[in-house]
Protein backbone atom coordinates (compact mmCIF):
# COMPACT_ATOMS: atom_id res chain seq x y z
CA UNK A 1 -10.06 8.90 13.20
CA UNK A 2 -11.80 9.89 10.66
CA UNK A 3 -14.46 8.23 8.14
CA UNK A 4 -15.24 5.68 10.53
CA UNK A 5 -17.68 3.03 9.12
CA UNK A 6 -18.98 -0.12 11.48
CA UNK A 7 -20.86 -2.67 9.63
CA UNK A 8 -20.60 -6.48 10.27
CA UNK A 9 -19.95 -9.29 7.55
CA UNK A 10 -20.80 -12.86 7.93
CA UNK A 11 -18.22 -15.56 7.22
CA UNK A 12 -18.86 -18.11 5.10
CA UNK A 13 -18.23 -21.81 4.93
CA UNK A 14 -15.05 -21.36 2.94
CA UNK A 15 -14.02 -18.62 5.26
CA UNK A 16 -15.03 -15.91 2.72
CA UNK A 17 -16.80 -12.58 3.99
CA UNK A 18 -18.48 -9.97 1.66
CA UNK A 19 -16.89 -6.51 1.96
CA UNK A 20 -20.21 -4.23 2.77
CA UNK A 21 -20.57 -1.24 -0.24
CA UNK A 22 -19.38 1.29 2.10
CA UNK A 23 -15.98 -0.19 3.35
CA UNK A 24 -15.52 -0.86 -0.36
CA UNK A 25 -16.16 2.43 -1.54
CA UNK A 26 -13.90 3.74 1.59
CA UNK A 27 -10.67 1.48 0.82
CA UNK A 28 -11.14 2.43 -2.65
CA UNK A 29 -11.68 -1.43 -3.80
CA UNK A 30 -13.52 -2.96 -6.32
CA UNK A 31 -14.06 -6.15 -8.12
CA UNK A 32 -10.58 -8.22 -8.72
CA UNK A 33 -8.62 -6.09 -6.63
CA UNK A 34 -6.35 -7.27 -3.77
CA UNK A 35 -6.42 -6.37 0.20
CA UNK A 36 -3.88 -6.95 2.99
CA UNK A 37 -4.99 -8.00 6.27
CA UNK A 38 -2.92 -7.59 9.19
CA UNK A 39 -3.97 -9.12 12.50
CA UNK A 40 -2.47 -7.38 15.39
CA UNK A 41 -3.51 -9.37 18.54
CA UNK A 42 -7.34 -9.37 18.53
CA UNK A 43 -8.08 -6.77 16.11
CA UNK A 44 -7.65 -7.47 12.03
CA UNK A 45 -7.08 -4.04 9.73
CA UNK A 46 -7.90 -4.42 6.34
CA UNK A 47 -6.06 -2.33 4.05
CA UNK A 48 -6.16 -1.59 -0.11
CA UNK A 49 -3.06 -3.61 -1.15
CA UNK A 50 -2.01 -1.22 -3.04
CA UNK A 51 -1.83 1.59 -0.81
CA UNK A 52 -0.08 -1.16 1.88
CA UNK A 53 2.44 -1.68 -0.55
CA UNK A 54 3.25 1.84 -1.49
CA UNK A 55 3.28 2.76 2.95
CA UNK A 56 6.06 -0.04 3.76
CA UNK A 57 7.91 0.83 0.39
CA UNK A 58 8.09 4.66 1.84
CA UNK A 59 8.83 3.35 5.49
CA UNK A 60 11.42 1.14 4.02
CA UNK A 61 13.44 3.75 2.25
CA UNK A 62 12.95 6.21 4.32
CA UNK A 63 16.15 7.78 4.85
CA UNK A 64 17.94 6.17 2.08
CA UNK A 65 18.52 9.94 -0.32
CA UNK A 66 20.44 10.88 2.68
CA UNK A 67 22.32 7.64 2.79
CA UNK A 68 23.62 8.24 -1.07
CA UNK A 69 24.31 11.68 -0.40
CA UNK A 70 21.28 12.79 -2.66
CA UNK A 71 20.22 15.98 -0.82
CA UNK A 72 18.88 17.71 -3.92
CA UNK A 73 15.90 17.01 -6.07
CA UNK A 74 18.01 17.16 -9.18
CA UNK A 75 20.61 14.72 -7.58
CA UNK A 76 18.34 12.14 -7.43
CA UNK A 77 16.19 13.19 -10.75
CA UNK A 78 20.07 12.48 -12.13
CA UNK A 79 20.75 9.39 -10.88
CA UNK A 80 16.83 8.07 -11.72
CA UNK A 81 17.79 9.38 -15.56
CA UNK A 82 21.03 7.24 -14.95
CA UNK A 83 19.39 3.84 -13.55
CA UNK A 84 16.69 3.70 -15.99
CA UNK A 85 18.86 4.15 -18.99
CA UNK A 86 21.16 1.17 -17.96
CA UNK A 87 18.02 -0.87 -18.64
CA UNK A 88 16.74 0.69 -21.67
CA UNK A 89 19.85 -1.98 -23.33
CA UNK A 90 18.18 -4.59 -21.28
């Protein structure tokens, strides 16, 4: 692991924490934006929803070019062309 940071946050009456400056700066988060937390047992990661989102979208499809038959860059630059034009009339 790399880029390890421990630092401690206290929780608050409402349950809320402060993020320390470092974490922030680490996850790549600032004011407004949105983090997943995943408990896993006794241990909670905190991740840059963002990033989450775009991981499980990529383990999610995963797989699927091979599924269409779309073995070739252009196959799939093709059918992207193809998809997004059906909702240009949209």
């Amino acid at each position: 692991m790399e880029n390890i940071i421990v630092d401690n946050a206290k929780v608050m009456a409402k349950g809320q924490i402060t993020l320390p400056k470092d974490i922030r700066a680490l996850l790549g988060v600032t004011t407004g934006d949105r983090v997943t937390l995943v408990c896993d047992g006794n241990r909670v990661y905190l991740m840059n929803s963002a990033i989450y989102a775009m991981q499980m979208l990529q383990k999610n499809m995963a797989g699927e070019a091979e599924k269409a038959n779309l073995s070739r860059e252009e196959e799939i630059d093709a059918l992207l062309k193809d998809v997004r034009s059906e909702f240009e009339g949209i």
